[in-house]
Structures are given as C-alpha cells and as structure tokens.
Protein backbone atom coordinates (compact mmCIF):
# COMPACT_ATOMS: atom_id res chain seq x y z
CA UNK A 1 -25.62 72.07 -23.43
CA UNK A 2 -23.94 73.13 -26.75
CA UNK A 3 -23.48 70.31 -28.99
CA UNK A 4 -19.76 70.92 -29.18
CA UNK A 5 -19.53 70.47 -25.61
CA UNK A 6 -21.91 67.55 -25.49
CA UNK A 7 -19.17 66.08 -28.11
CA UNK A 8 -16.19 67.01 -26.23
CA UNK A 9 -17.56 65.39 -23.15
CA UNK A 10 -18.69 62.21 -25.34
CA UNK A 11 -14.68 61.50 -26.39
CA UNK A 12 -13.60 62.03 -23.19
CA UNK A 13 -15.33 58.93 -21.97
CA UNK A 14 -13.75 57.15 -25.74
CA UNK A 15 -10.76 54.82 -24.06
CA UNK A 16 -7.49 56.54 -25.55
CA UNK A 17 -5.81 54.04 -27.73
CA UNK A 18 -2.18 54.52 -28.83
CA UNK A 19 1.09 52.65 -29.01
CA UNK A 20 1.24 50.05 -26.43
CA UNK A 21 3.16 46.92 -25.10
CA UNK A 22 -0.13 44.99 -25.10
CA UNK A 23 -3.06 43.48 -27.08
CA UNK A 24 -6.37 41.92 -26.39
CA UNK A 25 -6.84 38.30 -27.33
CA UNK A 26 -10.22 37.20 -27.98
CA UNK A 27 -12.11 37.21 -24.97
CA UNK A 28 -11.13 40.51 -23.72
CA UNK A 29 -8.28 38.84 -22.30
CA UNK A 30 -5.07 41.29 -22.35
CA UNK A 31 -1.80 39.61 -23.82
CA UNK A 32 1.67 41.62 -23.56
CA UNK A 33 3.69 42.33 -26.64
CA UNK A 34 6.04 39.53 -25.87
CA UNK A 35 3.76 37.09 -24.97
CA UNK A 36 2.45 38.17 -28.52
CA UNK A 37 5.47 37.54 -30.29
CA UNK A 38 6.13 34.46 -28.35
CA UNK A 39 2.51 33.45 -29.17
CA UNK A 40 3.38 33.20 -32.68
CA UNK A 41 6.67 31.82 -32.09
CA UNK A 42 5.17 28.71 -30.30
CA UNK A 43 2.62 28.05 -32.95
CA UNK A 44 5.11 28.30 -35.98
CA UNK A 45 6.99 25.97 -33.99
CA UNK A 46 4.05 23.23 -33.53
CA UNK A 47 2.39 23.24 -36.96
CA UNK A 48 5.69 23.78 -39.10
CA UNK A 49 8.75 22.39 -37.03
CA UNK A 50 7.19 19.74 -34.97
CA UNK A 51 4.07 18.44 -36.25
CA UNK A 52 5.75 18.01 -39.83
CA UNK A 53 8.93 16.70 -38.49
CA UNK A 54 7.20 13.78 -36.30
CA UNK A 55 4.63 13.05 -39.61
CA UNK A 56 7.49 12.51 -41.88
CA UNK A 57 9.42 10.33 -39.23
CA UNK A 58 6.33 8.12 -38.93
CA UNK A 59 5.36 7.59 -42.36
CA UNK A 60 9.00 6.41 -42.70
CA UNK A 61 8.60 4.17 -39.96
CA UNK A 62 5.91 2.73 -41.81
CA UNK A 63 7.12 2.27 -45.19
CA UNK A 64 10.32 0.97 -43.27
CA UNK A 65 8.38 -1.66 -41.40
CA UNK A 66 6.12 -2.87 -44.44
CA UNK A 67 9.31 -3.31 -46.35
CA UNK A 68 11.12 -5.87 -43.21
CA UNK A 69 7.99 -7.44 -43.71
CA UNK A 70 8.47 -7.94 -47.21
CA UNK A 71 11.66 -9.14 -46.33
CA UNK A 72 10.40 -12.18 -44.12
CA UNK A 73 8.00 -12.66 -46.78
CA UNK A 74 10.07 -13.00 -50.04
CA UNK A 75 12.81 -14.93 -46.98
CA UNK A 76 10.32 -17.59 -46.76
CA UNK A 77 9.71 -17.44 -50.95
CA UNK A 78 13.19 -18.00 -51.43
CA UNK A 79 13.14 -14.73 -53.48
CA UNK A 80 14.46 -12.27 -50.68
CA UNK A 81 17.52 -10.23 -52.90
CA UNK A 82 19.72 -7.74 -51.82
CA UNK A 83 17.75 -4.94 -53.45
CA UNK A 84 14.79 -5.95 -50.72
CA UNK A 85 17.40 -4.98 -47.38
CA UNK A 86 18.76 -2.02 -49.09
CA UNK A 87 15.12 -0.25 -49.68
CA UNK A 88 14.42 -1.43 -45.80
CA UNK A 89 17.57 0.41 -44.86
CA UNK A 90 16.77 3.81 -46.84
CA UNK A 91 13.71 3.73 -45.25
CA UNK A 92 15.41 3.64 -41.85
CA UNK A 93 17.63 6.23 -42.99
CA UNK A 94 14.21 8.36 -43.69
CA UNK A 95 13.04 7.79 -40.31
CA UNK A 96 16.30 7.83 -38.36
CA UNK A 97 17.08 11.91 -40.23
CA UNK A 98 14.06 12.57 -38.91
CA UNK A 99 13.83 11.08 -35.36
CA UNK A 100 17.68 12.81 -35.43
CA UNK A 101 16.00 16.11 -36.61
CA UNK A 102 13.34 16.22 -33.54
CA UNK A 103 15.96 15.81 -30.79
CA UNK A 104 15.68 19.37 -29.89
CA UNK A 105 12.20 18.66 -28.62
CA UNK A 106 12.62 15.86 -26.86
CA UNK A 107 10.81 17.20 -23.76
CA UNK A 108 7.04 16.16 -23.17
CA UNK A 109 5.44 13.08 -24.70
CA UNK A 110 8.94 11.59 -26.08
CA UNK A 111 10.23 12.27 -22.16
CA UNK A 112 6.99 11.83 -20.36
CA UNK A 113 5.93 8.28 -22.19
CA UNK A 114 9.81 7.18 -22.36
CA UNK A 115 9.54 6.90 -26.11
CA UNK A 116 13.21 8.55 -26.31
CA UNK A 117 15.10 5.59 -24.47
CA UNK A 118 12.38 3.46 -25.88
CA UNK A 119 13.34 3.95 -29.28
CA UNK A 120 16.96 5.54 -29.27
CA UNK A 121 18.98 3.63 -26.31
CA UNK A 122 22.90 3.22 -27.83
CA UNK A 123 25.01 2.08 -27.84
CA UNK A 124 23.66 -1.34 -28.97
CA UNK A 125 24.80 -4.07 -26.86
CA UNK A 126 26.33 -6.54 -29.68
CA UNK A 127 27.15 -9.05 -27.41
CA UNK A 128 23.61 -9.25 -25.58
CA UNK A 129 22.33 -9.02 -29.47
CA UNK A 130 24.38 -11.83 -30.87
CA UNK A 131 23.11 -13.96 -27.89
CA UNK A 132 19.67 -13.52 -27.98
CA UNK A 133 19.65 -14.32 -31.79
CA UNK A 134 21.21 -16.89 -30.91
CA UNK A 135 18.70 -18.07 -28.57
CA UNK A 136 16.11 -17.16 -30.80
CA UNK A 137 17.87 -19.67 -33.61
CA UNK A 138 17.51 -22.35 -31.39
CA UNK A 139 13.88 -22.17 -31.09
CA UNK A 140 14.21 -20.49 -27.35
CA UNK A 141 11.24 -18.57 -26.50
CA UNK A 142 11.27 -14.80 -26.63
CA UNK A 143 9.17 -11.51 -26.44
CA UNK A 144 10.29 -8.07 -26.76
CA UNK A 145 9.12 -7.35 -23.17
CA UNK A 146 11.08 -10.24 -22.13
CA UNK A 147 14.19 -10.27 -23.52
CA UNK A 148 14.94 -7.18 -25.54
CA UNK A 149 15.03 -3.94 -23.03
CA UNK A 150 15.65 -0.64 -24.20
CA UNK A 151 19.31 -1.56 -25.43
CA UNK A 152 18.16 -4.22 -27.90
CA UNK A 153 15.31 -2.44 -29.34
CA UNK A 154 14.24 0.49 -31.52
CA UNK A 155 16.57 2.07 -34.08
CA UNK A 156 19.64 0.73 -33.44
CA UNK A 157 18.34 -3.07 -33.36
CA UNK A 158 17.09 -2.56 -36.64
CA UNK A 159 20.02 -0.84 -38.00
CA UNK A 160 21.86 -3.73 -36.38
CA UNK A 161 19.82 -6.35 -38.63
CA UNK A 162 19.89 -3.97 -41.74
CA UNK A 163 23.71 -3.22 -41.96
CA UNK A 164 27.06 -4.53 -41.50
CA UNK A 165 30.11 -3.30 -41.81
CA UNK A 166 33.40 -4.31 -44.11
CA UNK A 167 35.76 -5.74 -43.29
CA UNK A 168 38.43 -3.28 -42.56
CA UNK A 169 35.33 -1.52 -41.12
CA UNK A 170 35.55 1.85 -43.60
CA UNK A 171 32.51 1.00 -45.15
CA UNK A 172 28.86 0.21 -44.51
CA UNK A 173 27.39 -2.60 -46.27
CA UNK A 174 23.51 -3.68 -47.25
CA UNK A 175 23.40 -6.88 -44.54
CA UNK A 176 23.66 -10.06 -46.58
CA UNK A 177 20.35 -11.87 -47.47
CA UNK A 178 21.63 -15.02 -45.56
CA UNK A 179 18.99 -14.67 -42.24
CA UNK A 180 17.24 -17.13 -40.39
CA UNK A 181 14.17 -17.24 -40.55
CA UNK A 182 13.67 -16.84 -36.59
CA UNK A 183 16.29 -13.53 -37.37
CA UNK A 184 13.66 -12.32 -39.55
CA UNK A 185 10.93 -12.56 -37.06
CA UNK A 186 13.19 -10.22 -34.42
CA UNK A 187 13.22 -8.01 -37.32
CA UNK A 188 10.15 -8.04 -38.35
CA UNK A 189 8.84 -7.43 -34.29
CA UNK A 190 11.86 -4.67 -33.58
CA UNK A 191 10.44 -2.90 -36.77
CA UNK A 192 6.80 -3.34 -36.01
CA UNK A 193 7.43 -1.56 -32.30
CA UNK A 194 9.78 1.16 -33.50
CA UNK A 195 6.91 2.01 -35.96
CA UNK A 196 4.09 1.82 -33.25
CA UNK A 197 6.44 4.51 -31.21
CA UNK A 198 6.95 6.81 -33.84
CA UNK A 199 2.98 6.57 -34.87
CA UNK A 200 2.55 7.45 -31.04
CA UNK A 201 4.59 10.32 -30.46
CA UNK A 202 2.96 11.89 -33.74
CA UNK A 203 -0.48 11.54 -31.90
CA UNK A 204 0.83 12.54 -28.42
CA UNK A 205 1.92 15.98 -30.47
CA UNK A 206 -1.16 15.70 -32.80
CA UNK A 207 -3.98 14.11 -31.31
CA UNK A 208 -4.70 10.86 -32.22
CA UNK A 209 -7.60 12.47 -34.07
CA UNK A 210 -5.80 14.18 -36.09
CA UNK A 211 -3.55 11.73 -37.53
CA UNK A 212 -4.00 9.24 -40.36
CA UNK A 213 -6.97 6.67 -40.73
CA UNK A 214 -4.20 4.12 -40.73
CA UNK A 215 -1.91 5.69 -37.49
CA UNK A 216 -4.99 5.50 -35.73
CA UNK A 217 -5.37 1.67 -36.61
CA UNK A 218 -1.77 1.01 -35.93
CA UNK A 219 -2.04 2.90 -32.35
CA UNK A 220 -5.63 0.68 -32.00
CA UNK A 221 -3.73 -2.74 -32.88
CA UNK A 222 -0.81 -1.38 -29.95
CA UNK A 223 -3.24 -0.26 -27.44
CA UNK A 224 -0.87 2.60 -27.09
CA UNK A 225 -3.07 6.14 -27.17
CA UNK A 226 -2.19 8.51 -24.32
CA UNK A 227 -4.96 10.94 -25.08
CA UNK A 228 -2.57 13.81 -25.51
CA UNK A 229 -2.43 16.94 -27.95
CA UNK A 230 0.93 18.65 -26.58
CA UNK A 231 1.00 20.82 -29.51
CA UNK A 232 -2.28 22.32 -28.71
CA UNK A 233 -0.86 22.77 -25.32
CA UNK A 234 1.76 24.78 -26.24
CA UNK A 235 -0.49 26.68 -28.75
CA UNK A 236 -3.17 27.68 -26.00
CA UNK A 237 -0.94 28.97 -23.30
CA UNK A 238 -3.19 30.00 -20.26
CA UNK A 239 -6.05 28.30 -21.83
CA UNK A 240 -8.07 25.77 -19.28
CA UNK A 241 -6.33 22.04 -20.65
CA UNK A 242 -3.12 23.46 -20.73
CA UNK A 243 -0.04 22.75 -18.74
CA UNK A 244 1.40 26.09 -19.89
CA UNK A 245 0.92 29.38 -18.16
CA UNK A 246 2.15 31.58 -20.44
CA UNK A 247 4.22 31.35 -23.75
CA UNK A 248 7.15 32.69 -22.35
CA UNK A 249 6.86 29.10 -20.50
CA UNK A 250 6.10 26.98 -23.67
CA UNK A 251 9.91 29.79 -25.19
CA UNK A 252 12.06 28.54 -22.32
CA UNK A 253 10.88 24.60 -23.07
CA UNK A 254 11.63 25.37 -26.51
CA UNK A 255 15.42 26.43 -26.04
CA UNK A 256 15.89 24.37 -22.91
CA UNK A 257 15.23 21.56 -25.11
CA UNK A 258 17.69 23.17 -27.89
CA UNK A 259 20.63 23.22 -25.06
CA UNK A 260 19.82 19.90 -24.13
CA UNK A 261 20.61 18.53 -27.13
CA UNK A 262 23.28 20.96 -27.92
CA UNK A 263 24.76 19.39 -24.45
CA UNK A 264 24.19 16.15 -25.37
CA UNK A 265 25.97 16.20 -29.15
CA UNK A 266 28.92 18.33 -27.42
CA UNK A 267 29.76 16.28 -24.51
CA UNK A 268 27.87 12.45 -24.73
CA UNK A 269 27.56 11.81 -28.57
CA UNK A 270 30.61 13.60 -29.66
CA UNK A 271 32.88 14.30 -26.48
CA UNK A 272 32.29 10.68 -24.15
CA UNK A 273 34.38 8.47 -27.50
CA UNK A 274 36.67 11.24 -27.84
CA UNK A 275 37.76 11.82 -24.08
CA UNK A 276 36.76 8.95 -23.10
CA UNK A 277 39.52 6.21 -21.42
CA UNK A 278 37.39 3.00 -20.64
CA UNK A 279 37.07 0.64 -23.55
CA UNK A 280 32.71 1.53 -22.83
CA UNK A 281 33.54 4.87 -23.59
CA UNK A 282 35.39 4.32 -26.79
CA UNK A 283 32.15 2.05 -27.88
CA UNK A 284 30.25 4.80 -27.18
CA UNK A 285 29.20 5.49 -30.94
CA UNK A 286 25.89 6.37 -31.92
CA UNK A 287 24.99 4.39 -35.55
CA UNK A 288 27.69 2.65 -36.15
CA UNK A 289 27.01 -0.08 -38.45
CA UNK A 290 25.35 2.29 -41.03
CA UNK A 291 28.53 4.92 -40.48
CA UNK A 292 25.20 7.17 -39.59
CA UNK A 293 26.90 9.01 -37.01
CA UNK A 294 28.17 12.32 -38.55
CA UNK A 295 24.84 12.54 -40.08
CA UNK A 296 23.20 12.10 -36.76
CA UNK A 297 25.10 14.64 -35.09
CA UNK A 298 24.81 17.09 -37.49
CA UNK A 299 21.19 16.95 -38.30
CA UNK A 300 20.70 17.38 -34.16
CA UNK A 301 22.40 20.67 -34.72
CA UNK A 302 19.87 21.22 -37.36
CA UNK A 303 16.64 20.46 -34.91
CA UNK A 304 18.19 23.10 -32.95
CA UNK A 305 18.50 25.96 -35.97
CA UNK A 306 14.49 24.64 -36.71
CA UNK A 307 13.38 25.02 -33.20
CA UNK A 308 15.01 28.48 -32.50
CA UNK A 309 14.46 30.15 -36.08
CA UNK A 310 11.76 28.09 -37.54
CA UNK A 311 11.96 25.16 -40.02
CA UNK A 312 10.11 27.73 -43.07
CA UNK A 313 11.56 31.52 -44.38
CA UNK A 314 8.83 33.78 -42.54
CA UNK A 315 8.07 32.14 -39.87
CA UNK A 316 7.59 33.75 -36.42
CA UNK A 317 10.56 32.46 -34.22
CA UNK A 318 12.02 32.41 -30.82
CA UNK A 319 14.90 34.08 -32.50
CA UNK A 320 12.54 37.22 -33.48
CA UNK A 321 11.73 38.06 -29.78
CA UNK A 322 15.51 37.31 -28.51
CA UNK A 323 16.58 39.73 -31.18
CA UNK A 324 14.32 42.77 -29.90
CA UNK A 325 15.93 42.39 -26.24
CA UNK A 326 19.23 41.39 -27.18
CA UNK A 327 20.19 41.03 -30.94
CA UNK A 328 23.97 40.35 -30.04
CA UNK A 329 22.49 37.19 -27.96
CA UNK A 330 20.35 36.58 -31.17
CA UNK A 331 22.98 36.42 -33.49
CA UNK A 332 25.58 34.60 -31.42
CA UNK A 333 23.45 31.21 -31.15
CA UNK A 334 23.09 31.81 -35.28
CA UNK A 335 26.50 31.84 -35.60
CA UNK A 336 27.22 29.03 -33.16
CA UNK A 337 24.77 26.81 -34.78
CA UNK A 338 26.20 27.21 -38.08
CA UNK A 339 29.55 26.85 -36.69
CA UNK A 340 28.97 23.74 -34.90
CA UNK A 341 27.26 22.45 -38.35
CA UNK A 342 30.67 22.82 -39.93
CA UNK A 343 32.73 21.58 -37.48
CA UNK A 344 30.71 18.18 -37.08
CA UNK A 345 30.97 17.66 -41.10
CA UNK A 346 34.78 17.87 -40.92
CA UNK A 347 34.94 15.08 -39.30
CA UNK A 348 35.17 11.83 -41.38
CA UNK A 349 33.43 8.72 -40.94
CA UNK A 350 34.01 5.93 -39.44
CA UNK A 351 33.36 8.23 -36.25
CA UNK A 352 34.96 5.26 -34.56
CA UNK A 353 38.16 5.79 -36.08
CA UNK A 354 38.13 9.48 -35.78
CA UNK A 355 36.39 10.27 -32.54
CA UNK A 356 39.75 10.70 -30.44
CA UNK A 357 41.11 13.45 -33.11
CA UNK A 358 41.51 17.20 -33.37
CA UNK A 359 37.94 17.34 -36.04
CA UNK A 360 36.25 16.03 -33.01
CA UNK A 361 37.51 18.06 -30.34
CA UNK A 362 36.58 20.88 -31.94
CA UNK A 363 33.23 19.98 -32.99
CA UNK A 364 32.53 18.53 -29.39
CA UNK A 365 33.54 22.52 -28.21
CA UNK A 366 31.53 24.02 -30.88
CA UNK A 367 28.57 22.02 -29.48
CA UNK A 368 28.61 21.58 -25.83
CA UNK A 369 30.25 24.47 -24.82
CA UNK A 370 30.01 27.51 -27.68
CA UNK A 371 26.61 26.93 -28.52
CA UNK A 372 25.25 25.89 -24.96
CA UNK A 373 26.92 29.00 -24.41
CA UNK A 374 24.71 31.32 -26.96
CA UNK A 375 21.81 29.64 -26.30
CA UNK A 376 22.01 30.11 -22.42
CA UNK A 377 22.34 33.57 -23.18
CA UNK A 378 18.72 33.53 -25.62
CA UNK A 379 17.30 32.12 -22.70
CA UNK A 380 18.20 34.55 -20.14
CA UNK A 381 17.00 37.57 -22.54
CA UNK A 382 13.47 35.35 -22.59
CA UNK A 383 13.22 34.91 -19.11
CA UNK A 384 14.72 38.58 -18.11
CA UNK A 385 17.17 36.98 -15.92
C-alpha cells in the first residue's frame, strides 16, 4: 500500500473535531454548551456571591455578639456608656446588610435547617417582648427554647434591645444604657444564638472544614454541625454526593430563589403594610426600631442583581446564558432590578409612616409584579419552557 494511501486511511479513523454544542469534562464525560456556561455560572455564584456574602455576615455576627458581651460586662462595672450600644448596633447593621443581601438564596440549608424563620421571624411581637423581660426582671426562670420562639429571637430581638425610637418616632435612637442586668443577659443569649446561626449557615454552604478555627469552635460549643457543603453541591452537578442533576437544576434554584424574594419584597415586606386593612397588617414592618427597613428592602433587590449577574465585573452569570437564548428576557430583569432599586429608595423612612403612599405602591409593583415578571421570563429561556 502507497504511503499516501496508508495516510489517507490513517485520518479517516482521526475523530473529526469541529464546532460543536458540547465539551468533555474530565473523565470523558460529555457536558453540553449550556450546561457549560451554566457550569461556570453556578460556581461564580458559590465562591464569589454566596460563600463571601455568608463569611462577611458571620464575622459580623461575631464582632456583634463579643461587643453585647462587652456590654453586660462594663453593665456590671458600672462603666457601660452609650458609645458601647452604638458599636453593638453597627455591628448588627453589618450583619443584618448582609443576612438582607443573601435573601435571594434562601433555599437549601437556610430553608432545610429553618435558620431563615430562626433568625429573621418579624414582625417582633413587642407585647410578648415587653412581658417576658418583664418576667425575666423578676427573677422568673427562662430559656430561649422555652420562652422565646422564633418571634422573640434572632435579629429583630436584638435590634429590639439595641434601638429605640424618638419620640415622635422619626428617628432611631442608640437604646439608653439604663438595662437590667437580667435585660442584659436576654441580650447577651439572643446575640450569642443569632451568631451560632449565622456561623452555621456559613458551614452548611462551606463545610465546616472550611471555615475559621474559631467558627468551628463556636459550631463545637452549639453542637450545631449538619455535615453539609451545599456549595460543593451546586458546583459538582451530576457528581456522586450531589443532590443536583445537572446545572441547569442548580440555574432554576438560583432564579427561583431570586423571584422568591422579588415576591416577597413586592407583596409581604412592601405590599402587606401598604394594602393592608387589619391593624396586624399595618404592624407588618420589617426593622422598625432601627428605621432599617428601606435599607432592607433594597439591599434584597441587590441579592437578586448578585445572584443573576454575579456579585464581581467578569464573572460568569446566569444572565450570560439567558442572554444567548433570549437577550430581550436578559435585559428586561436588568432593567427591572434597577428599577425596583430606585423605586424602593424613594420611599422615606419611617416605612411606618409611609407604607400606605404612592412611593410604596410603586415600589411594591416594581418588585412583586415587574420584576417577578422578567425574571419568570429568564427562567423559562433556562428551562426551554
């Protein structure tokens, strides 16, 4: 045989190679072109939106815990000054922006484990609050377990302990430094738990292993470690250990969780005070004695705009796929989330006081309805449906 033929027959067995909708993954295993480009989207979304976003909320929770027990510390001195509640209340501030800035992925460990209601039930019953202090004043017995539930715990409990208002209820003040001592220990055991929660759902994201020397004591002292590394879940798609099939399932949880939210500012946070005609539903304010609401609602709109197009310039995004199959879709939940940014900022705080007029309406639309909307639409061009 010539050798020209003898090469001619040799590239005929060479597989052709070319432009193609799919890719190998290592391991020979074939991976489409969007499950490529939703590959990447997922693990942007872990290791720069999520993982960083949980970290900073619990090494607030920390500081903001060390510094209540400061608090009860320099209480019991007969040094504890003003200056002392105000740095505890920044540091809830720190850890409340970014609990408020994770709300878009509120679906697996924060869902699974009930750490949402856990550490975010509102509104905060003041009446059931004011009693059990009460009760705690005069020497009563107590326990968290006991006598706090889910509506007298977490952030708002704190925030309840760390702020007042004035009294034509305009402004938010630093809480006066006139607490009981038994006060101090609820504050010092509300802050201690919120802390262990937000240590937790770091690890449940991370794996415990992966977090701080110090998270892992904290999580040791709680006896709370589920074991879990979600974000490696999401990462390894397909992979034996995790729950995800493909990463067009780990896309969908990803928006899903942005319209939840979305929902949720729209038509709860926003829309239940401002339609609302029970005097419940008027109380129905999110952060109210540190006139934190606007901020909240806003900075949920912003976990959505991190979750769909990535928290750093570069990164691979949900947004990057939804734009190949339908860029109008793409750029109408862009739009709507910086739309619904605006709107919420119009409206002035107290929230209380303003909840009922126009500012609201239209930021309760621009949430629940325009962007739920858009980002319906994003989902259906990941799905193909």
């Amino acid at each position: 045989m010539k050798l020209s033929n003898l090469l001619f027959l040799s590239l005929l067995a060479i597989p052709f190679v070319g432009c193609s909708d799919s890719s190998d993954e290592p391991g020979g295993n074939e991976i489409s072109s969007k499950e490529l480009s939703l590959k990447a989207a997922t693990e942007a979304y872990v290791d720069h939106t999520v993982l960083p976003t949980y970290a900073a909320m619990a090494d607030a929770a920390i500081n903001m815990r060390d510094l209540c027990h400061e608090m009860q510390e320099k209480h019991a001195a007969g040094t504890l000054a003003e200056s002392d509640v105000s740095a505890a209340g920044e540091a809830w501030k720190l850890a409340r922006k970014n609990w408020e800035l994770s709300e878009a992925f509120l679906f697996g460990p924060a869902a699974n484990h009930n750490i949402d209601p856990h550490i975010d039930s509102w509104p905060l019953d003041k009446a059931a609050m004011e009693n059990l202090l009460t009760q705690i004043r005069n020497g009563n017995s107590w326990s968290l377990e006991n006598n706090g539930g889910y509506g007298l715990i977490g952030f708002h409990s704190v925030e309840f302990m760390l702020f007042e208002l004035s009294a034509d209820e305009n402004s938010s003040l630093v809480h006066s430094t006139d607490y009981t001592a038994e006060e101090l220990e609820y504050l010092v055991a509300v802050a201690d738990d919120l802390c262990q929660q937000c240590v937790c759902l770091e690890a449940c994201w991370a794996g415990t292993d992966n977090v701080s020397a110090l998270k892992q004591e904290i999580l040791e002292d709680a006896e709370l470690d589920y074991a879990e590394e979600y974000g490696w879940e999401m990462k390894n798609a397909g992979k034996a250990g995790s729950r995800f099939k493909t990463y067009q399932e780990a896309a969908e949880e990803i928006i899903q969780g942005c319209i939840d939210i979305a929902d949720e500012v729209g038509n709860t946070k926003i829309g239940r005070p401002h339609i609302g005609s029970s005097q419940e539903d008027k109380n129905y304010i999110e952060s109210p004695y540190s006139l934190n609401s606007i901020e909240d609602f806003a900075d949920n709109i912003r976990s959505v705009r991190n979750a769909y197009l990535g928290s750093r310039s570069g990164d691979a995004s949900v947004s990057d796929y939804v734009k190949t199959v339908n860029a109008a879709a793409d750029r109408e939940v862009r739009e709507a989330i910086d739309n619904a940014i605006t709107a919420i900022e119009k409206i002035p705080e107290p929230f209380a006081k303003n909840a009922t007029g126009a500012l609201s309406e239209a930021a309760m639309k621009a949430s629940g309805e325009t962007l739920v909307d858009a980002l319906e639409k994003a989902m259906s061009a990941v799905t193909g449906r």
